[in-house]
Protein backbone atom coordinates (compact mmCIF):
# COMPACT_ATOMS: atom_id res chain seq x y z
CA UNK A 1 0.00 0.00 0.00
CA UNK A 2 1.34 3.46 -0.71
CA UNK A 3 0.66 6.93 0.49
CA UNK A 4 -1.52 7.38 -2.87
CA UNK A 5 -3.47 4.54 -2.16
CA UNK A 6 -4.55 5.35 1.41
CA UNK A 7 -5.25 8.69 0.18
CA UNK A 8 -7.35 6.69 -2.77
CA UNK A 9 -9.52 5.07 -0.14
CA UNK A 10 -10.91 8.16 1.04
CA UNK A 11 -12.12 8.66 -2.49
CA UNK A 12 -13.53 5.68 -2.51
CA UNK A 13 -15.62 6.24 0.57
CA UNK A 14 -16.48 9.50 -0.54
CA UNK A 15 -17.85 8.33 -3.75
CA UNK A 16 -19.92 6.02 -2.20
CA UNK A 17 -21.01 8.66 -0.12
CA UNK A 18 -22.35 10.27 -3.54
CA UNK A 19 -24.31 6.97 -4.04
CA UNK A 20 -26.04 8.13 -1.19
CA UNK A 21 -26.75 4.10 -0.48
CA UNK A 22 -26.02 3.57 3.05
CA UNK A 23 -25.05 -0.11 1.95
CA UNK A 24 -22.59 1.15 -0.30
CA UNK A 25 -21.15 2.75 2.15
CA UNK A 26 -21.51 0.46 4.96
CA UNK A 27 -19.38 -2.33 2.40
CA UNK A 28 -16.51 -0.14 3.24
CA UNK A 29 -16.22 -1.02 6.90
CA UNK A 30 -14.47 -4.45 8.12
CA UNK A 31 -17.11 -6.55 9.54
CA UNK A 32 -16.12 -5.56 13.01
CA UNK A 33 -15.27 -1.78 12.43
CA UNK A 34 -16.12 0.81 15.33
CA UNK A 35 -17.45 4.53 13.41
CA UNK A 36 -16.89 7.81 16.08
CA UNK A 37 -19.17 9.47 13.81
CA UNK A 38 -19.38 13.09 13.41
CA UNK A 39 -23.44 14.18 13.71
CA UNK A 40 -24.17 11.40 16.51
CA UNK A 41 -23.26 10.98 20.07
CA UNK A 42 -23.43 6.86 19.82
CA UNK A 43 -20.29 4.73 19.20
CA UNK A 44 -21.23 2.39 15.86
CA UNK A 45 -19.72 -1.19 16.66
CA UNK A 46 -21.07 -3.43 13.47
CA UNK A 47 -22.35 -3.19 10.06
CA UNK A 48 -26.05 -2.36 11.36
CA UNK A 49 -24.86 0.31 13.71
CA UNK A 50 -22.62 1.75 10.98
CA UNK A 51 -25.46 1.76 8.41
CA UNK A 52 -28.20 2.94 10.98
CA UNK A 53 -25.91 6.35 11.24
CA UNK A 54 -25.60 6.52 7.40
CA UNK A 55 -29.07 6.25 6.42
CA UNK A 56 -29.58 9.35 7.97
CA UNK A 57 -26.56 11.09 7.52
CA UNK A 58 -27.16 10.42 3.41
CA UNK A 59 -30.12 12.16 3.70
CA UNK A 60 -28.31 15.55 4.21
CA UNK A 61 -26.22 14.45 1.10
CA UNK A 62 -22.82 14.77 2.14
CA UNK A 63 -19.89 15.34 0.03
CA UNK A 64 -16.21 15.38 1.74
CA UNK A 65 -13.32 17.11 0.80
CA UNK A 66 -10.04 16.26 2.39
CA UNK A 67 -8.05 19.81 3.85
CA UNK A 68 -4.95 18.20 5.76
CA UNK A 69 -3.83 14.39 5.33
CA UNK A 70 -1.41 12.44 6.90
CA UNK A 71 -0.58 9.17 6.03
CA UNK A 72 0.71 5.98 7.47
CA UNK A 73 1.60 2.80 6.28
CA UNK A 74 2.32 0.59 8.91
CA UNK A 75 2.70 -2.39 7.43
CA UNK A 76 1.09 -4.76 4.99
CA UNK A 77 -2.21 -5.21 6.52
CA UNK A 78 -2.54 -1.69 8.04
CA UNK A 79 -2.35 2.04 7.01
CA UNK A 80 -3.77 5.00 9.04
CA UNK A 81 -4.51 8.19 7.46
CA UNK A 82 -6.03 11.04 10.17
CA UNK A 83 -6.24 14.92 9.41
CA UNK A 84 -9.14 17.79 8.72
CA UNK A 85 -11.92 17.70 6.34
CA UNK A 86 -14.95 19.42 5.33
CA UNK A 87 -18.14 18.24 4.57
CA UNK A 88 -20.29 20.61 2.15
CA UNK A 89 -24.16 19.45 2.43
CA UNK A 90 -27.49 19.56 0.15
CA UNK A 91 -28.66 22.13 1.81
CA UNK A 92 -25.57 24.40 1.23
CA UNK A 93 -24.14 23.97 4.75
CA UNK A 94 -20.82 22.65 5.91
CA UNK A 95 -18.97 21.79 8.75
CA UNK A 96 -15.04 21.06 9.34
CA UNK A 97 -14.45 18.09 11.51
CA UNK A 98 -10.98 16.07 12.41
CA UNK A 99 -10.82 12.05 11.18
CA UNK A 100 -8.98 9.19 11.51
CA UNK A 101 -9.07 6.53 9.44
CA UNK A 102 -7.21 3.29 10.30
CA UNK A 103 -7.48 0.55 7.15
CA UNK A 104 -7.00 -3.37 7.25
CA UNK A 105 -6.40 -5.49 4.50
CA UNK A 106 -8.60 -8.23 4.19
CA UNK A 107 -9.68 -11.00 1.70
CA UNK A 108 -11.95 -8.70 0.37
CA UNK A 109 -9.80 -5.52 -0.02
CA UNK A 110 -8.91 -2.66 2.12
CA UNK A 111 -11.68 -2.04 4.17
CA UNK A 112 -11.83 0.55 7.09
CA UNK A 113 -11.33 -0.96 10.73
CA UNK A 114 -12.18 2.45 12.51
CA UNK A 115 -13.27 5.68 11.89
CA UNK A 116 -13.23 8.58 13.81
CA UNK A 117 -14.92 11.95 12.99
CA UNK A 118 -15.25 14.68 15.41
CA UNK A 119 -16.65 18.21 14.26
CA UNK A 120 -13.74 20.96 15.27
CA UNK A 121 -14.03 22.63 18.73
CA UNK A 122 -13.15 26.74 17.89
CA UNK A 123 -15.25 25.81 15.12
């Protein structure tokens, strides 16, 4: 895995963000993935938790743009990437929030392992 290609994954989620199919999205996250999403106090800790947060979160069709990115590859199976994005909505509304992204390898591609979003705090 190179820096490009953990960068790449974040495309990837974000275009299935566009699909605005929160199973689409949900395919993205190892089967036992834990989501610290941005617009929702609960801890996600499975695929239905994970999708139960993006079938409502699609509704405010979300589109991400990645502002600072740092990269890890930390070994074969694993890469991190954490930094700032924004999120521009339908609506015309955005907000900036900090993530962290930490990838596994599996038999059925990179998939993310957890996810953390948290909205900025001087924000």
């Amino acid at each position: 895995m190179t820096h490009d290609e953990v960068v790449g994954l974040f495309d990837t989620w974000n275009a299935a963000l566009a699909t605005l199919d929160p199973d689409s999205v949900t395919a993205l996250y190892a089967d036992d993935a834990v989501l610290l999403p941005t617009v929702s106090n609960q801890v996600r800790h499975n695929h239905e938790e994970i999708r139960d947060y993006f079938v409502s979160f699609l509704q405010k069709k979300p589109q991400g743009v990645i502002d600072e990115s740092n990269v890890s590859v930390l070994s074969e199976t694993h890469a991190t990437n954490s930094g700032v994005y924004t999120f521009t909505f339908g609506d015309g509304s955005s907000v900036t929030a900090r993530f962290s992204y930490l990838y596994v390898a599996t038999a059925d591609g990179w998939k993310i392992l957890q996810h953390h979003s948290s909205a900025m705090p001087e924000g």
